[in-house]
C-alpha atoms as a PDB file:
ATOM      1  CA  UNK A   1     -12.757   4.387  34.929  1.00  0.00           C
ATOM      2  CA  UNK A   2     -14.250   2.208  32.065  1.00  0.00           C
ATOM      3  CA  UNK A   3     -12.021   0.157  29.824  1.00  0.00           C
ATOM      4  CA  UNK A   4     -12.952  -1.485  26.837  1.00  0.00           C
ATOM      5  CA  UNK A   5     -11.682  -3.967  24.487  1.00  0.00           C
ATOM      6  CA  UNK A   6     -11.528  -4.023  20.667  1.00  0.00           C
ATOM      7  CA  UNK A   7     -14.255  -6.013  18.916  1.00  0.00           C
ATOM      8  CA  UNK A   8     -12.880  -9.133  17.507  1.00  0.00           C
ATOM      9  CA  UNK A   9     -14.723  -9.782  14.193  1.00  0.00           C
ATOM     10  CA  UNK A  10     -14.177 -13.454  12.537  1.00  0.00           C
ATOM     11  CA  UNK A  11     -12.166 -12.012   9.871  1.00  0.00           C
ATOM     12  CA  UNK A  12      -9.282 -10.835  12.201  1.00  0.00           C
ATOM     13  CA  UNK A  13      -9.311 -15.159  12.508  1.00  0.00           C
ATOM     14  CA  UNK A  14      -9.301 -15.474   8.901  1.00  0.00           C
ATOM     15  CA  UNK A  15      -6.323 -13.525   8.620  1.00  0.00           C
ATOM     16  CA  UNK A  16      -4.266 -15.295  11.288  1.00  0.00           C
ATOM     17  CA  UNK A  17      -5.220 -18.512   9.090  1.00  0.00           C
ATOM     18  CA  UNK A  18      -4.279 -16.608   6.425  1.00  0.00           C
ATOM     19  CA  UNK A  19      -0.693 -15.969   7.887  1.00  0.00           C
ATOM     20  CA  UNK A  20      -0.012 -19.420   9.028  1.00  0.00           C
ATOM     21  CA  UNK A  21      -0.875 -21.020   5.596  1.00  0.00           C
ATOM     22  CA  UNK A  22       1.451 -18.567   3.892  1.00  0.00           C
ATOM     23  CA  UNK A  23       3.761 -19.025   6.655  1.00  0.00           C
ATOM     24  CA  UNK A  24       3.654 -23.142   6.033  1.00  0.00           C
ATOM     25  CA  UNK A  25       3.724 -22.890   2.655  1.00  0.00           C
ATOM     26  CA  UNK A  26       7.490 -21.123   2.887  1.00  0.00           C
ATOM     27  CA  UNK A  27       8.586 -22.607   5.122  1.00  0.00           C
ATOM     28  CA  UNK A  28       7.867 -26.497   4.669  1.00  0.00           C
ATOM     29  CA  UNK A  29      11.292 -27.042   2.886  1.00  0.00           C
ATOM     30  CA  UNK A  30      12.979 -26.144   6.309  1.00  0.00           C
ATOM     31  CA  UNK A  31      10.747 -28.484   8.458  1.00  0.00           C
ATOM     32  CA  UNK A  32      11.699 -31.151   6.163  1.00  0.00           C
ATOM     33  CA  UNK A  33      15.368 -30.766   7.029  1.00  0.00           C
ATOM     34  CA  UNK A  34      14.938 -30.331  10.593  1.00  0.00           C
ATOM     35  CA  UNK A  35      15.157 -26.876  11.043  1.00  0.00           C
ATOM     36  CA  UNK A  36      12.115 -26.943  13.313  1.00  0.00           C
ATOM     37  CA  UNK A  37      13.669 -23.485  15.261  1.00  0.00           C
ATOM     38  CA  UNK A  38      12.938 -21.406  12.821  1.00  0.00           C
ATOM     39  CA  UNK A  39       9.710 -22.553  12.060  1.00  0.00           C
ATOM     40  CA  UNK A  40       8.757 -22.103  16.032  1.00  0.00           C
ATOM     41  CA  UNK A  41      10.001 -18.570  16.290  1.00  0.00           C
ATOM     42  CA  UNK A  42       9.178 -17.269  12.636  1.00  0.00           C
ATOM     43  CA  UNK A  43       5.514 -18.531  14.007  1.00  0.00           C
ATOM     44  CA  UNK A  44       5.962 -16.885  16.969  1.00  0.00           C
ATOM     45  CA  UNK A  45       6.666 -13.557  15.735  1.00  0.00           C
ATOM     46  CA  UNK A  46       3.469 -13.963  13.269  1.00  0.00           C
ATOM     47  CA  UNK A  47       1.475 -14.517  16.677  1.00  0.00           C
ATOM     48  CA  UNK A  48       2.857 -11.511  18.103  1.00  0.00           C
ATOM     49  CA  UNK A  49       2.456  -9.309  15.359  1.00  0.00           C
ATOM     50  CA  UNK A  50      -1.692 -10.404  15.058  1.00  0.00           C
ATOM     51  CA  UNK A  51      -1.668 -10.091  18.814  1.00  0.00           C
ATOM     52  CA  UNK A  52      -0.673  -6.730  18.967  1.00  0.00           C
ATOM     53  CA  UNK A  53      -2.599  -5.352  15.532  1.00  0.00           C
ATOM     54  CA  UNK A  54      -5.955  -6.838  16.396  1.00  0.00           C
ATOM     55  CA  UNK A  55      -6.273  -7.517  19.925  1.00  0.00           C
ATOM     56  CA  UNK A  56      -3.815  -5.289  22.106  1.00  0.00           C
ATOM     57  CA  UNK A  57      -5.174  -2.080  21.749  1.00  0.00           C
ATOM     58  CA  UNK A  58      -7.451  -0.907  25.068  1.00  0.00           C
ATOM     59  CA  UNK A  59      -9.589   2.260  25.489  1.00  0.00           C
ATOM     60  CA  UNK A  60     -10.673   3.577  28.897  1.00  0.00           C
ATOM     61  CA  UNK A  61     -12.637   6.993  29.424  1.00  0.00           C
ATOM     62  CA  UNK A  62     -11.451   8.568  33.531  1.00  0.00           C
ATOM     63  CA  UNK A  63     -13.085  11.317  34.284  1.00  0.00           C
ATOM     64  CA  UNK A  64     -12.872  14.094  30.974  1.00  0.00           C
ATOM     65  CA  UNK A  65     -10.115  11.723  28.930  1.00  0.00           C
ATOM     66  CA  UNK A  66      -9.993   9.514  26.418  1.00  0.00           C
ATOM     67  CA  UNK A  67      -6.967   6.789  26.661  1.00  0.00           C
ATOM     68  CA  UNK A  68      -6.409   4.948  23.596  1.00  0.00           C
ATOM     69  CA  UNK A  69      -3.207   2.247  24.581  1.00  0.00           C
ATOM     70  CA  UNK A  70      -2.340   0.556  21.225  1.00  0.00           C
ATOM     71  CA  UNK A  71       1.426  -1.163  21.329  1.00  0.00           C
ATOM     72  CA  UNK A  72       2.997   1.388  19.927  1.00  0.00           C
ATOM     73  CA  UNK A  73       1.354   4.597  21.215  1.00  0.00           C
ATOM     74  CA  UNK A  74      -0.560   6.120  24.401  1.00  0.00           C
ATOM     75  CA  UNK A  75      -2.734   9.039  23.609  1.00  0.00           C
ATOM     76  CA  UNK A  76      -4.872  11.006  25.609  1.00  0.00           C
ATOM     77  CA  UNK A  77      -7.939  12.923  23.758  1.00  0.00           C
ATOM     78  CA  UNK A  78      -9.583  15.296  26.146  1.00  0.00           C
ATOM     79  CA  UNK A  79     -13.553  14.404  25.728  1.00  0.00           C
ATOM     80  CA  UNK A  80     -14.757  17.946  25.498  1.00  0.00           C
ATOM     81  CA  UNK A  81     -12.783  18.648  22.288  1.00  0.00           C
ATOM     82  CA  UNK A  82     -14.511  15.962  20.648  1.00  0.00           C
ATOM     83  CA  UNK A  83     -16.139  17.017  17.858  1.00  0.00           C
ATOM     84  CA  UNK A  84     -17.785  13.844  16.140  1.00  0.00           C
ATOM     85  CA  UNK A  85     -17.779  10.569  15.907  1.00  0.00           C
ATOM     86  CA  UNK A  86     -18.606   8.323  12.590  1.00  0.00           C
ATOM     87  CA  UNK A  87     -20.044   4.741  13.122  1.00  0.00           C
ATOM     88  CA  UNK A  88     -19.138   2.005  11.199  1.00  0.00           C
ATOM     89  CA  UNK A  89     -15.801   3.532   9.314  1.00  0.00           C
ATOM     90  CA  UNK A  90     -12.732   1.087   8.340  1.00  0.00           C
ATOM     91  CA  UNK A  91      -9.574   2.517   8.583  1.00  0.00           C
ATOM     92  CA  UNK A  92      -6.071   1.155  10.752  1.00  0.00           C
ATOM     93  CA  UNK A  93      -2.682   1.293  10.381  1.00  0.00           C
ATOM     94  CA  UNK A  94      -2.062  -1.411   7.907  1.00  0.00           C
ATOM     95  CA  UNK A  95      -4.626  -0.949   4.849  1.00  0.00           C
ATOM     96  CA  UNK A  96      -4.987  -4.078   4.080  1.00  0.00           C
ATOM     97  CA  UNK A  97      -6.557  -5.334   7.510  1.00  0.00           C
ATOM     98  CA  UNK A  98      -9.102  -3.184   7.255  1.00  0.00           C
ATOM     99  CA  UNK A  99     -12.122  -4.510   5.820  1.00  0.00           C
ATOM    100  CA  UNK A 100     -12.367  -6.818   9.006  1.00  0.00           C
ATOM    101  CA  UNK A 101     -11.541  -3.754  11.456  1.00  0.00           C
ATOM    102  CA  UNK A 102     -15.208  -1.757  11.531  1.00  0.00           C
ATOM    103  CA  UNK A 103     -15.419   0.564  14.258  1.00  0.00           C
ATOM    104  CA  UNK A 104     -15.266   4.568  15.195  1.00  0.00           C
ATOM    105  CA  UNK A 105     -13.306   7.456  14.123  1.00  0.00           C
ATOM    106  CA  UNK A 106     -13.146  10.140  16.674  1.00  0.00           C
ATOM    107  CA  UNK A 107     -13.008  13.685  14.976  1.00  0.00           C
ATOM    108  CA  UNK A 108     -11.493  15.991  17.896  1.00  0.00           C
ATOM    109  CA  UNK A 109      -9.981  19.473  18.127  1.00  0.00           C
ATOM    110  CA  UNK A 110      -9.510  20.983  14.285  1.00  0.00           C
ATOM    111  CA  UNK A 111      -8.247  18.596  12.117  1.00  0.00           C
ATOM    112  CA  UNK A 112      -7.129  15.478  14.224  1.00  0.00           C
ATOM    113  CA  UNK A 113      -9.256  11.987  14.108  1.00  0.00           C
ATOM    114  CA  UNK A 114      -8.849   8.857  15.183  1.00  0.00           C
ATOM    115  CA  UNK A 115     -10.429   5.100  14.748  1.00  0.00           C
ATOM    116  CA  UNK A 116     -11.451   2.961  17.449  1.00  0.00           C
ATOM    117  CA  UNK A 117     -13.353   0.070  17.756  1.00  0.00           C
ATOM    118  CA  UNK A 118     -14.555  -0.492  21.072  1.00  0.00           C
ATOM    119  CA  UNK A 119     -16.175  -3.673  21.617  1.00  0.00           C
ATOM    120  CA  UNK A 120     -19.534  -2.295  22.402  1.00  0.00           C
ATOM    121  CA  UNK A 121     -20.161   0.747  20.830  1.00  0.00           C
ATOM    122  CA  UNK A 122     -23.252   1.635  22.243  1.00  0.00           C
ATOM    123  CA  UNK A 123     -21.584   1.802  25.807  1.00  0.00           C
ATOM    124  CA  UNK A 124     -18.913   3.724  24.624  1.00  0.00           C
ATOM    125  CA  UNK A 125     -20.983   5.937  23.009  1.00  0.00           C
ATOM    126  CA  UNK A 126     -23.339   6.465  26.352  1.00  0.00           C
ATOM    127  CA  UNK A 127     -20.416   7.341  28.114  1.00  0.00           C
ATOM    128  CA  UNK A 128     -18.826  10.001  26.040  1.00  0.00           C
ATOM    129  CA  UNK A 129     -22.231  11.426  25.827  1.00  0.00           C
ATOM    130  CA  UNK A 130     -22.345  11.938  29.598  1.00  0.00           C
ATOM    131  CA  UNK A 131     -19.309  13.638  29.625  1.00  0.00           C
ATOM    132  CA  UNK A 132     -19.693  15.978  26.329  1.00  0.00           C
ATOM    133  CA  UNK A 133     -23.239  15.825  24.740  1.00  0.00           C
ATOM    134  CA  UNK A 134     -22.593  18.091  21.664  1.00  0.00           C
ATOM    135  CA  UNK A 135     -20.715  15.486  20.326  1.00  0.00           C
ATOM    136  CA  UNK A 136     -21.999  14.808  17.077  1.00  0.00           C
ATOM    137  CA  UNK A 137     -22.757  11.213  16.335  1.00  0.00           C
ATOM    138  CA  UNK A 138     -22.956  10.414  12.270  1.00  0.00           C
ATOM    139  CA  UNK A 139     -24.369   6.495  11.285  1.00  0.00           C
END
């Protein structure tokens, strides 16, 4: 069993910045009066939602699968119904994080894809090779 970890590029940092500044800015008024509770959990929550968007998600190849463990879905992708894979794609669940997420997207059976973005892709690739090497691979 492999696992690997998402890449973390410098702009998934830029956006936490980002969130805290905005986050400040609102919420200054409130510090001022003492409502320093608020502040600590609304920051919290921030943390946790960055946590889980850029650095949760794990993928692990055992033996003909493909796991892919993101927060709020496990999914198996058998290996030999892989079709493609396309390097250096943006895409995610929330649009607007994506030109900092580069990574994979994982064409399998007819019409269902996926993106990934494995922290070395190279690896990954080697290893889904081994197990199906029809896969097409498109730079």
């Amino acid at each position: 069993m492999k696992i690997y970890r998402p890449k973390i590029y410098g702009g998934t940092y830029i956006w936490l910045l980002i969130i805290l500044a905005i986050f400040i800015f609102n919420s200054y008024g409130n510090i001022n009066k003492g409502l320093y509770l608020g502040a600590l959990l609304s920051t919290a929550f921030l943390g946790f939602i960055w946590y889980v968007v850029f650095i949760f998600p794990r993928y692990s190849i055992i033996d003909k699968s493909l796991n892919l463990n993101n927060f709020l879905e496990k999914k198996t992708i058998s290996i030999p119904s892989i079709r493609k894979i396309e390097r250096n794609q943006t895409r995610g669940l929330y649009p607007f994080f994506n030109p900092y997420q580069k990574g994979l997207v994982v064409h399998f059976n007819i019409y269902d894809d996926v993106f990934i973005n494995p922290n070395s892709e190279d690896t990954f690739l080697q290893e889904i090779l081994k197990v199906n090497p029809t896969i097409e691979i498109i730079s």
